[in-house]
PDB file of N, CA and C in Angstrom:
ATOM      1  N   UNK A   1     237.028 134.760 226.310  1.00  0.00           N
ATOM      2  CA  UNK A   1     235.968 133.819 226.016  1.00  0.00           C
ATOM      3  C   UNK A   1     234.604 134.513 226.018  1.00  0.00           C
ATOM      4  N   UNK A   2     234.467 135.603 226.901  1.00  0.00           N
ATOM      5  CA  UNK A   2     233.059 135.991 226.936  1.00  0.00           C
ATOM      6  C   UNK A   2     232.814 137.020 225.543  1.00  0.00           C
ATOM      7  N   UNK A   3     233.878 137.056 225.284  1.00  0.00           N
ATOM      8  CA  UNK A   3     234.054 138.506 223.945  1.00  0.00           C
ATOM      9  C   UNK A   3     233.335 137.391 222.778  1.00  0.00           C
ATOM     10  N   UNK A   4     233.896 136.607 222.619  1.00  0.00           N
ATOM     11  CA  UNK A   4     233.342 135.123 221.650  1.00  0.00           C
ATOM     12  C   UNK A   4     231.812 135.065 221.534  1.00  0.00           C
ATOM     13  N   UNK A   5     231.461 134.739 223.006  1.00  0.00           N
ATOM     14  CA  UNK A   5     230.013 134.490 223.104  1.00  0.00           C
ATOM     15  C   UNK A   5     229.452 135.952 223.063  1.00  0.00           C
ATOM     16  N   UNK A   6     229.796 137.092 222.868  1.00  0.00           N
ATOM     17  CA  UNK A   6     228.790 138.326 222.955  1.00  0.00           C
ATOM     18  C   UNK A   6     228.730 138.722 221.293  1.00  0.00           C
ATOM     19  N   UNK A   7     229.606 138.341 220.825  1.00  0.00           N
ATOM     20  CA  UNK A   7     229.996 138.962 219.215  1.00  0.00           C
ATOM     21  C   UNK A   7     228.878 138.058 218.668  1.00  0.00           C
ATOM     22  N   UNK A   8     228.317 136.961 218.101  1.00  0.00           N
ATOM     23  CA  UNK A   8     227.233 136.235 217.300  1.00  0.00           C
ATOM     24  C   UNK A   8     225.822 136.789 217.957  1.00  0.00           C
ATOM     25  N   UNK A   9     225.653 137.322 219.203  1.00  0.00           N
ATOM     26  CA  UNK A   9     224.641 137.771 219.777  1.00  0.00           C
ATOM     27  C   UNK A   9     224.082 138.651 219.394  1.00  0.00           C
ATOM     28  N   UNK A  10     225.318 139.718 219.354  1.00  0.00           N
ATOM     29  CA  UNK A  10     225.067 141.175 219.048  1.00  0.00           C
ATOM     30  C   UNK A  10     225.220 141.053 217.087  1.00  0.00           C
ATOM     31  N   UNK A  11     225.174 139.891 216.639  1.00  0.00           N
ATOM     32  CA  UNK A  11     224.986 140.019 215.202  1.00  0.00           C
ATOM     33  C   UNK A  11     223.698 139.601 215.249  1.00  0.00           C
ATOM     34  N   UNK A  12     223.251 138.651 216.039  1.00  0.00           N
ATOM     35  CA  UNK A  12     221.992 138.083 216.168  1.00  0.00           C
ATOM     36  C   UNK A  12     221.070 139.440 216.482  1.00  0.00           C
ATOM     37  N   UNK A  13     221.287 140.107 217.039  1.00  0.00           N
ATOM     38  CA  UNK A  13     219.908 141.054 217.229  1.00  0.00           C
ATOM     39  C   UNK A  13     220.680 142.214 215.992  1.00  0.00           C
ATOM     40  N   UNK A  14     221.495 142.557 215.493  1.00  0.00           N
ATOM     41  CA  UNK A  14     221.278 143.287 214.531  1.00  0.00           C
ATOM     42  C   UNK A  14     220.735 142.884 213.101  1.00  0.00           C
ATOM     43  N   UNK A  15     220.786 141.573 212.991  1.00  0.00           N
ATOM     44  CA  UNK A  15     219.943 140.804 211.952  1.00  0.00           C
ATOM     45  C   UNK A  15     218.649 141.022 212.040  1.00  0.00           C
ATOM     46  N   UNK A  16     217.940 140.789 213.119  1.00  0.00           N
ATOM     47  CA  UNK A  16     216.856 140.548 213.686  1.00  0.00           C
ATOM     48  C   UNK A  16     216.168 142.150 213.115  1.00  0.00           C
ATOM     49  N   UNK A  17     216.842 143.240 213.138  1.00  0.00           N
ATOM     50  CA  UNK A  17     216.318 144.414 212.636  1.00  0.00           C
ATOM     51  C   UNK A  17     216.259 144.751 211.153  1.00  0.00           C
ATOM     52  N   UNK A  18     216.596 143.988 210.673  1.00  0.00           N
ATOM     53  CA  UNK A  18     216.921 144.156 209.304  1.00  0.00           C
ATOM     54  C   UNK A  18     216.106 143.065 208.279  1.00  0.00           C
ATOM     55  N   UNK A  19     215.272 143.536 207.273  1.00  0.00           N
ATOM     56  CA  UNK A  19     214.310 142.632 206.435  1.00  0.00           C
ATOM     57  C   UNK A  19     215.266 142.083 204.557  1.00  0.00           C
ATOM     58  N   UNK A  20     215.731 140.787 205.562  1.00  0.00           N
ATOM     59  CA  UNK A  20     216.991 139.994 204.659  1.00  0.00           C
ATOM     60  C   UNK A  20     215.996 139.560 203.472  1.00  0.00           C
ATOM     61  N   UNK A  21     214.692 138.773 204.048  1.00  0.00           N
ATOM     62  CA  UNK A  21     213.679 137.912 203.147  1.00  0.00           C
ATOM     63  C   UNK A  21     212.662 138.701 202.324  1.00  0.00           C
ATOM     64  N   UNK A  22     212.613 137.973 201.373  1.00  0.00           N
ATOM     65  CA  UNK A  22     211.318 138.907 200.340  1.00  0.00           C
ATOM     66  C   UNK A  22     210.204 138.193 200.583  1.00  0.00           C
ATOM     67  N   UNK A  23     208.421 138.517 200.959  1.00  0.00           N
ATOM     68  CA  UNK A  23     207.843 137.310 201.151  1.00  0.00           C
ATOM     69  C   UNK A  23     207.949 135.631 200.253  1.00  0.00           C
ATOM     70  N   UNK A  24     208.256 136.324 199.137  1.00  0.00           N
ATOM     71  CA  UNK A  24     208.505 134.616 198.251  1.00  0.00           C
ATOM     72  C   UNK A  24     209.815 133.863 199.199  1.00  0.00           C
ATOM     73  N   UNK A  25     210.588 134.502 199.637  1.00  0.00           N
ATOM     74  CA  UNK A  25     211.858 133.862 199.902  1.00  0.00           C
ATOM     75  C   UNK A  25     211.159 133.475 201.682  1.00  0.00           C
ATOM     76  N   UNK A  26     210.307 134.116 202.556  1.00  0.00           N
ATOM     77  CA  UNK A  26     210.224 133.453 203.606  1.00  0.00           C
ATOM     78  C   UNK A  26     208.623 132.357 203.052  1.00  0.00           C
ATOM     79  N   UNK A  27     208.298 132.962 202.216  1.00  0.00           N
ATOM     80  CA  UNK A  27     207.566 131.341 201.417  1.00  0.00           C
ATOM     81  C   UNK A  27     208.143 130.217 201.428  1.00  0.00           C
ATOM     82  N   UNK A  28     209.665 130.182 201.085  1.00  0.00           N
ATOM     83  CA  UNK A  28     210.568 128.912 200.397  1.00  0.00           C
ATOM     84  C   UNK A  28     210.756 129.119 201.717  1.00  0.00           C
ATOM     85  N   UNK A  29     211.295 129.728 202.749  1.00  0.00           N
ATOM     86  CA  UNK A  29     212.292 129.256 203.713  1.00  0.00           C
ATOM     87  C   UNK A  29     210.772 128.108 204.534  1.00  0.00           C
ATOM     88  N   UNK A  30     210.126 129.156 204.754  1.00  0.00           N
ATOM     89  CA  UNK A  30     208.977 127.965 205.897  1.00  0.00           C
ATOM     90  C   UNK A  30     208.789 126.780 205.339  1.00  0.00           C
ATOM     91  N   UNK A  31     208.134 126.855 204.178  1.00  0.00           N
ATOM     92  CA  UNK A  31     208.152 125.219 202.989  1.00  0.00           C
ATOM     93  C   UNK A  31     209.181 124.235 203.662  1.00  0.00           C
ATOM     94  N   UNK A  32     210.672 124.965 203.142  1.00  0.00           N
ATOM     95  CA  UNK A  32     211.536 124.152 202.846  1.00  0.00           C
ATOM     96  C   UNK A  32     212.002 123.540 204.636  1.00  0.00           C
ATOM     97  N   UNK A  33     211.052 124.482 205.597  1.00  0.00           N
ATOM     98  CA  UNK A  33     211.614 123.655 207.133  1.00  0.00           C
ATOM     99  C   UNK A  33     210.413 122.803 207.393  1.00  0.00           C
ATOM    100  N   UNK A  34     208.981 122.732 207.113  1.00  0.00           N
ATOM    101  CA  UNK A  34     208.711 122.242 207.606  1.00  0.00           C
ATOM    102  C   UNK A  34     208.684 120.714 205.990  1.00  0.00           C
ATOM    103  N   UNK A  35     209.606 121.309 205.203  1.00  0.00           N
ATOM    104  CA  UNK A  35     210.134 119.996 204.886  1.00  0.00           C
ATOM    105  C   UNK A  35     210.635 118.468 205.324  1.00  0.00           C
ATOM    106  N   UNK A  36     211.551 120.143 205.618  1.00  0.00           N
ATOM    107  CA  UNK A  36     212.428 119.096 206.959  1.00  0.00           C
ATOM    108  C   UNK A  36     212.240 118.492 207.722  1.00  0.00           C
ATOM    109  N   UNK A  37     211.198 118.935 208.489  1.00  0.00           N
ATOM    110  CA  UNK A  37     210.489 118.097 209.660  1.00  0.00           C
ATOM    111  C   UNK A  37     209.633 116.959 209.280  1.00  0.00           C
ATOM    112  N   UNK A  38     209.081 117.286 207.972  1.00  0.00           N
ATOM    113  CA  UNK A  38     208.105 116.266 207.529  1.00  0.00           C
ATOM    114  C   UNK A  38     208.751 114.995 206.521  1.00  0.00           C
ATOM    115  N   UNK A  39     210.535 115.247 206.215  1.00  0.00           N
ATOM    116  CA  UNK A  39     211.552 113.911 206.042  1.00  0.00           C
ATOM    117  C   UNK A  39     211.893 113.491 206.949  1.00  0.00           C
ATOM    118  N   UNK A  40     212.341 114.289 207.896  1.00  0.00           N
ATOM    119  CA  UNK A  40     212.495 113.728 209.047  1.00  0.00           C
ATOM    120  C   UNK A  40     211.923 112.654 209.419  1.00  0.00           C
ATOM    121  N   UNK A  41     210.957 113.061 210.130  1.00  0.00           N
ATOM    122  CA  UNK A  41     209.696 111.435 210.609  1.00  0.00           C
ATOM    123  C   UNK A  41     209.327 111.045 209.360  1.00  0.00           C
ATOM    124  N   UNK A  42     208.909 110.632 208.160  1.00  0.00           N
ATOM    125  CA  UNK A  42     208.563 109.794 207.040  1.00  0.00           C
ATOM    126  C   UNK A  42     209.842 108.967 206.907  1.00  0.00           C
ATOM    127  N   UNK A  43     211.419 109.738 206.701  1.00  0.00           N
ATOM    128  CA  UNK A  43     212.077 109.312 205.685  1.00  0.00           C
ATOM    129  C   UNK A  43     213.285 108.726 206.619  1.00  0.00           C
ATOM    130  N   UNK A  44     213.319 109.787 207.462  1.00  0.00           N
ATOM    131  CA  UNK A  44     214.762 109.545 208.135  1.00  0.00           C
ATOM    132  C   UNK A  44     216.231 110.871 207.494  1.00  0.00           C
ATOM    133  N   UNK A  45     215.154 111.368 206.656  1.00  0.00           N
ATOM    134  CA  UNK A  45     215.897 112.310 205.988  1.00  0.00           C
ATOM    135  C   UNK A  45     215.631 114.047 205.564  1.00  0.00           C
ATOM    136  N   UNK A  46     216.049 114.847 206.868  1.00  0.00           N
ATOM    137  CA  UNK A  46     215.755 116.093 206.395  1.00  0.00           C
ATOM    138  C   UNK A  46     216.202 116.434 204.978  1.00  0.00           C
ATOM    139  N   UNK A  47     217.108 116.510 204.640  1.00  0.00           N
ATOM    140  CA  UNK A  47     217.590 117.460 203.642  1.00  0.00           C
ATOM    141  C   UNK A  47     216.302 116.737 201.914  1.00  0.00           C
ATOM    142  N   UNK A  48     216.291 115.301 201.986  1.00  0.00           N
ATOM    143  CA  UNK A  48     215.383 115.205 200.996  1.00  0.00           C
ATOM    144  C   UNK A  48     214.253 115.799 201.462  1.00  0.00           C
ATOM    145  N   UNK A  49     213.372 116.247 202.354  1.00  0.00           N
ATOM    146  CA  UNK A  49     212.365 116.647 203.123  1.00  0.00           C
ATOM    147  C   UNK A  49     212.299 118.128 202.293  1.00  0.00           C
ATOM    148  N   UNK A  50     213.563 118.487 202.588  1.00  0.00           N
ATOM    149  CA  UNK A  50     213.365 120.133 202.623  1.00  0.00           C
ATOM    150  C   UNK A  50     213.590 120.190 200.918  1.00  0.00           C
ATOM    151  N   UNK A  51     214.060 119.751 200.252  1.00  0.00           N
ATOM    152  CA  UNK A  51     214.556 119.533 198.429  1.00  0.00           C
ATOM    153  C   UNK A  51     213.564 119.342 197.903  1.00  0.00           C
ATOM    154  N   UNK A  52     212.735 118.495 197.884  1.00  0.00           N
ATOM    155  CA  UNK A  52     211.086 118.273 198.052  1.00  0.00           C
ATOM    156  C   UNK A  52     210.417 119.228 198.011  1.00  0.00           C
ATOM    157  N   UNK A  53     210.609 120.332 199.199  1.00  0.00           N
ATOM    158  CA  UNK A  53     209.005 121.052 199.057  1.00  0.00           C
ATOM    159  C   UNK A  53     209.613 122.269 198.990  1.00  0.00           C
ATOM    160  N   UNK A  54     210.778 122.574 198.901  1.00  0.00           N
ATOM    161  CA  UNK A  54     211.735 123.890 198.347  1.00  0.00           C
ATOM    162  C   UNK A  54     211.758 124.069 196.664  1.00  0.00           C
ATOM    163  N   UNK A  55     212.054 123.026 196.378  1.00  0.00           N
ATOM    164  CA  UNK A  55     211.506 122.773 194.822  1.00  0.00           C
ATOM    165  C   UNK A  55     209.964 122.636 194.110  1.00  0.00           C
ATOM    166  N   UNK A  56     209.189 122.241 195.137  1.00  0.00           N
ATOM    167  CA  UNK A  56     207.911 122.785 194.540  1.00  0.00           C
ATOM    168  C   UNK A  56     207.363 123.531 194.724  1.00  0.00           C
ATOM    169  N   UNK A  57     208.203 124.555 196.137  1.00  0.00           N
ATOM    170  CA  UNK A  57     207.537 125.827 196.088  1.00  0.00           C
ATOM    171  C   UNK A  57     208.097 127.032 195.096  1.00  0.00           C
ATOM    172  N   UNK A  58     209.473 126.398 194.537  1.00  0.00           N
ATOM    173  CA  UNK A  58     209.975 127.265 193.545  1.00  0.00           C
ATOM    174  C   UNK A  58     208.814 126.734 192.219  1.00  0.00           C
ATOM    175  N   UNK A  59     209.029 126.061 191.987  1.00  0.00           N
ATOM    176  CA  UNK A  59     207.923 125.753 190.232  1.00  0.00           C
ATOM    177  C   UNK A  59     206.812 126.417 190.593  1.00  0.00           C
ATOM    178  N   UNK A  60     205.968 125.756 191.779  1.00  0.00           N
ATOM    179  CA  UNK A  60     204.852 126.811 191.969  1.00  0.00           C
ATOM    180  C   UNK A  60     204.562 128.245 191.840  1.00  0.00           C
ATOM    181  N   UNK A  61     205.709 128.912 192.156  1.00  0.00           N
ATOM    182  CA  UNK A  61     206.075 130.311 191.888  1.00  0.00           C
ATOM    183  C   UNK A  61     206.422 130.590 190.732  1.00  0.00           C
ATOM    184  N   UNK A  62     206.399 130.065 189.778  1.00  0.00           N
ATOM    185  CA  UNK A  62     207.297 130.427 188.220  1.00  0.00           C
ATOM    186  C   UNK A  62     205.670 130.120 187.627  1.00  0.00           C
ATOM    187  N   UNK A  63     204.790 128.819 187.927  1.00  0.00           N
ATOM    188  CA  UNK A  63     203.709 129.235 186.962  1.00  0.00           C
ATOM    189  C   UNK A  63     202.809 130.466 187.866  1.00  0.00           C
ATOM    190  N   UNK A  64     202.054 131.409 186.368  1.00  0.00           N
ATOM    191  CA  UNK A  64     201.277 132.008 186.287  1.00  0.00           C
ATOM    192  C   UNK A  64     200.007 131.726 187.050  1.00  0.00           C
TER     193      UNK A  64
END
């Protein structure tokens, strides 16, 4: 059992060293959470929250 809980850990800090996001992509990721948070309390609904402002931070990025 403890082998379980040490294995996602030790992926967790080798992630943590490694640059997965391009700034556009931690652009969309922050957008699209504090989406979430902001369907959340309005809507009752993260995922429309985060679809919402994940999608207009993609168009925003495509115009010039």
């Amino acid at each position: 059992m403890k082998k379980l809980l040490l294995v996602p850990f030790i992926v967790l800090l080798a992630g943590c060293q490694t640059a997965y996001l391009t700034p556009e992509g931690q652009r969309l990721a922050g957008n699209a959470a504090f989406g979430c948070v902001f369907g959340q309390v309005l809507f009752d609904d993260c995922a429309a929250g985060a679809a919402v402002t994940g999608a207009a931070t993609v168009i925003d990025q495509q115009t010039p």
